[in-house]
Protein backbone atom coordinates (compact mmCIF):
# COMPACT_ATOMS: atom_id res chain seq x y z
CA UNK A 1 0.00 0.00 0.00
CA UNK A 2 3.25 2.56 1.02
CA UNK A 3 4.17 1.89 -3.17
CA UNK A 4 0.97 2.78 -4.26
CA UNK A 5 1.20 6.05 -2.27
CA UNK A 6 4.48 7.15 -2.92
CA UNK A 7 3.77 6.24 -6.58
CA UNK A 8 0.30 8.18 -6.87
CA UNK A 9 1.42 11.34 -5.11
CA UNK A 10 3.67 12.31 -7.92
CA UNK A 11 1.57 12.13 -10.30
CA UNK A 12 -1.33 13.74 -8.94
CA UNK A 13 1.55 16.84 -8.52
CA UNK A 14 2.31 16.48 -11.85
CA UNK A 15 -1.15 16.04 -13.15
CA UNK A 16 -1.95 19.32 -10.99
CA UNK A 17 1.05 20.88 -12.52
CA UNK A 18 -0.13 20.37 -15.87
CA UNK A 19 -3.62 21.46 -15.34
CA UNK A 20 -2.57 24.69 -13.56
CA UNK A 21 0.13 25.57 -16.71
CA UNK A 22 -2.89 24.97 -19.31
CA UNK A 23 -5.22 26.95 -17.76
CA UNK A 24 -2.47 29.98 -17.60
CA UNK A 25 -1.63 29.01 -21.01
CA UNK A 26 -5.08 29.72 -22.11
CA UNK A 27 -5.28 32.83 -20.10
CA UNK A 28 -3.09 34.21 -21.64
CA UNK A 29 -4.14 33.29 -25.08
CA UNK A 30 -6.85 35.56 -24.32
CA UNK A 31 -5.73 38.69 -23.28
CA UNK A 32 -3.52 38.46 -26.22
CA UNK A 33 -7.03 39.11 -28.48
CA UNK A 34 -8.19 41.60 -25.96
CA UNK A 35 -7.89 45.19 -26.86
CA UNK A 36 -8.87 48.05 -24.23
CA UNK A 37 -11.58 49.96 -24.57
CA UNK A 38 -11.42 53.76 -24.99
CA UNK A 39 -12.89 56.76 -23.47
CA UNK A 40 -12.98 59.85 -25.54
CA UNK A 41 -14.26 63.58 -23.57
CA UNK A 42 -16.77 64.72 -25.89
CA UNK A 43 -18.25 67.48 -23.66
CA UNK A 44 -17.89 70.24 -20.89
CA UNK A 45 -20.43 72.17 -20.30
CA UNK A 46 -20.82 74.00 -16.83
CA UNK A 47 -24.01 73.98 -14.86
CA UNK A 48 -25.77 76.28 -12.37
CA UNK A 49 -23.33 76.28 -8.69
CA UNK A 50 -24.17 76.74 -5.34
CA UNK A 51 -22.26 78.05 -2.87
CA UNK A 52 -18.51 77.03 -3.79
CA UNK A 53 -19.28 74.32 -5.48
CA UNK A 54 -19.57 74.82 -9.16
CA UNK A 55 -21.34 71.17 -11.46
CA UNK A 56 -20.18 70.24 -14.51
CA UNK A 57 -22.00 68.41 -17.13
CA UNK A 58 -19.19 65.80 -18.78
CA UNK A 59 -19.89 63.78 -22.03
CA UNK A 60 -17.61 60.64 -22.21
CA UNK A 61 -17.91 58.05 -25.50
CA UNK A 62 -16.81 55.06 -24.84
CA UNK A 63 -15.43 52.52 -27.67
CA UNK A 64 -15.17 48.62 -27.63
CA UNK A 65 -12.86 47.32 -30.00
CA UNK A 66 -13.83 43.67 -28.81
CA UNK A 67 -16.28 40.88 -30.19
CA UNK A 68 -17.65 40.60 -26.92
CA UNK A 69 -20.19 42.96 -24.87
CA UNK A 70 -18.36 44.98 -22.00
CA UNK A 71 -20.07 45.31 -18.83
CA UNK A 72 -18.91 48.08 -17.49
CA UNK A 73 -19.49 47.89 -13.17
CA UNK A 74 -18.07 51.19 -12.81
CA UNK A 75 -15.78 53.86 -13.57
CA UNK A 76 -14.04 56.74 -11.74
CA UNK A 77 -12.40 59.51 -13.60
CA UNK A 78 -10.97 63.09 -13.41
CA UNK A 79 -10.54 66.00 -16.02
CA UNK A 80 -7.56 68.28 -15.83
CA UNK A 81 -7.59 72.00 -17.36
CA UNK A 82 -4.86 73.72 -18.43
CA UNK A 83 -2.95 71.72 -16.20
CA UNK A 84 -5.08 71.69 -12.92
CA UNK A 85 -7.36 68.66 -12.01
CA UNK A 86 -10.54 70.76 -12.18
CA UNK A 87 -13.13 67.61 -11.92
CA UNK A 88 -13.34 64.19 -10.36
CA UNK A 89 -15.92 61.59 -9.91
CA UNK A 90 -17.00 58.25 -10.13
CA UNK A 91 -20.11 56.33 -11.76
CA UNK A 92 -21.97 52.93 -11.54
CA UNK A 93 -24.59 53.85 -13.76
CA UNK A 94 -22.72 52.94 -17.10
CA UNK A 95 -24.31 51.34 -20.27
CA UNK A 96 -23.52 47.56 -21.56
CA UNK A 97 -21.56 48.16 -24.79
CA UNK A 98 -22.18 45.90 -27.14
CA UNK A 99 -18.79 44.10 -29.02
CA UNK A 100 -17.59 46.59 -31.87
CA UNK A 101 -20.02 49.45 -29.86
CA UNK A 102 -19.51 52.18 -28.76
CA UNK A 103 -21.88 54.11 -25.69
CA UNK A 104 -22.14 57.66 -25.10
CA UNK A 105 -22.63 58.77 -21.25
CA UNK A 106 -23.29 62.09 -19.63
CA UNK A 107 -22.07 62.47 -15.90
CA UNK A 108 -22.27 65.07 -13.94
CA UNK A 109 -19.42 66.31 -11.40
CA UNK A 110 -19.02 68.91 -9.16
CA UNK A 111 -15.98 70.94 -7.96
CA UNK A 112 -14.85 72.70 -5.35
CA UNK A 113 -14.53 76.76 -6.47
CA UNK A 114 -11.50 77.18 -3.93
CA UNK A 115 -9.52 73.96 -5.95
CA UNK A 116 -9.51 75.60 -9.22
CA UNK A 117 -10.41 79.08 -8.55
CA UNK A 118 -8.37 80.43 -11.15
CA UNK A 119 -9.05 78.07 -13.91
CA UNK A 120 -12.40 78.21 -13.67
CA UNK A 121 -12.40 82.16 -13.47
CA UNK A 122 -9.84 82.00 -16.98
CA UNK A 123 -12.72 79.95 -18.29
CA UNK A 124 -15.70 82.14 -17.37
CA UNK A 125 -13.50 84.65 -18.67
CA UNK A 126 -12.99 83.12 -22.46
CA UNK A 127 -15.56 80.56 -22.51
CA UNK A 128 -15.63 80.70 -26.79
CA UNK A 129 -11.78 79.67 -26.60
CA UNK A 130 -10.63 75.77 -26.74
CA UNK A 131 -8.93 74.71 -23.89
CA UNK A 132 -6.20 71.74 -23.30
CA UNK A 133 -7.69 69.06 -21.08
CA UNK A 134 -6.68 66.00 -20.22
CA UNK A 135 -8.53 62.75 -18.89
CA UNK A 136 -7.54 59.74 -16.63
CA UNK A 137 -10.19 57.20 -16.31
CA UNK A 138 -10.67 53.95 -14.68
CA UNK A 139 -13.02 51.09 -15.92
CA UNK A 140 -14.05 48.47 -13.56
CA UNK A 141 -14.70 45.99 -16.66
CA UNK A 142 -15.66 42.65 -14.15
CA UNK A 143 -14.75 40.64 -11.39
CA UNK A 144 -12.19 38.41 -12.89
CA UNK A 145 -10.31 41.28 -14.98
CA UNK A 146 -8.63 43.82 -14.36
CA UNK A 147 -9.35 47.30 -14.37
CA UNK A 148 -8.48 49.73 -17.73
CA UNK A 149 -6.68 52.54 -16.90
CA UNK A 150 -7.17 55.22 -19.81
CA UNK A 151 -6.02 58.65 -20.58
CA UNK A 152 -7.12 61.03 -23.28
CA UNK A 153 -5.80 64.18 -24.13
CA UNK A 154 -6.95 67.47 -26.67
CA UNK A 155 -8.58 70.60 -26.82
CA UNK A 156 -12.40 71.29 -26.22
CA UNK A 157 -14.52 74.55 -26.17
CA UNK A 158 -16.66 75.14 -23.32
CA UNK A 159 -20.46 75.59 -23.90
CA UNK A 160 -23.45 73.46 -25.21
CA UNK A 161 -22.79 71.48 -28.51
CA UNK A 162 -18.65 72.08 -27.83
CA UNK A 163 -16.90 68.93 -29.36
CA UNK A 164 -13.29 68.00 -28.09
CA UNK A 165 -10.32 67.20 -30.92
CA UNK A 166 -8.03 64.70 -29.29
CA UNK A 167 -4.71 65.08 -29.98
C-alpha cells in the first residue's frame, strides 16, 4: 500500500502541474485578443453652482474594439484643465456596450470653487476659446479582470454642442 502512495502522489503533482500551466496558457491566449476599450471627452459644459461648489455636465464616449459585450461595473475619472485637475468623480450607472459598440454617457461632477479658482475664473473669462484638457479614467470591466486605466488628451470649447479634438 506505502508503493501505491508514494507512486500516486507524484503524479497527482504532476497532473496538478499540468492542469494549472494549461489553464495559464489559455489565459493568456486571451488577453492576447483583448484590446482596451477607450474613453474619448466629448463634452464640458458647466451647470448652475451653489455656494462654492460649481457642477459640470461631462460627455464621455466610450469605444469597444472587442467581439464581446463589455459590462462596465463602474468607472471613476478626473478632467484636468490647463494643467489643474478641475473635476473628479465616479459612476456605476454605465451602459452595456455591445462588441464593436460604442456608448455615449453624460455624468455630472461637481468641484470645489476654492480647488480651481483660477481656472475656472480663466474659463468664465474666455468661454468661446478651446482649452487643453486632459482625462484619466478607470473602468471596472468585471470581477475576474482587471481594471483599464485610460487617458485622453486634446482641446475642447466650453459651452453646449462644444466637441473636443483629441490630440
Amino acid at each position: 500500500m506505502t508503493k501505491l502512495y508514494r507512486c500516486g502522489f507524484p503524479r497527482l503533482l504532476l497532473l496538478l502541474l499540468s492542469a494549472g500551466s494549461l489553464l495559464l496558457a489559455g489565459c493568456s491566449t486571451w488577453q492576447r485578443n483583448y484590446e482596451e476599450p477607450e474613453v474619448h471627452l466629448t463634452r464640458i459644459v458647466p451647470l448652475a453652482g451653489a455656494g462654492l461648489e460649481q457642477r459640470f455636465l461631462i460627455g464621455l464616449r466610450i469605444l469597444n474594439p472587442n467581439r464581446d459585450a463589455i459590462n462596465v461595473a463602474g468607472m471613476s475619472y478626473s478632467v484636468s484643465l490647463r494643467g489643474q485637475k478641475v473635476v473628479s468623480g465616479v459612476s456605476s450607472q454605465l451602459p452595456r456596450i455591445p462588441g464593436y459598440g460604442e456608448a455615449e454617457v453624460e455624468l455630472e461632477a461637481s468641484t470645489n470653487l476654492l480647488a480651481g479658482a483660477r481656472v475656472l475664473l480663466d474659463l468664465m473669462n474666455r468661454p468661446a476659446e478651446p482649452i487643453d484638457y486632459e482625462l484619466e479614467a478607470r473602468l471596472d470591466v468585471g470581477r475576474f479582470a482587471l481594471p483599464v486605466r485610460i487617458r485622453d488628451s486634446g482641446s475642447i470649447s466650453l459651452g453646449v454642442g462644444a466637441q473636443s479634438t483629441p490630440r
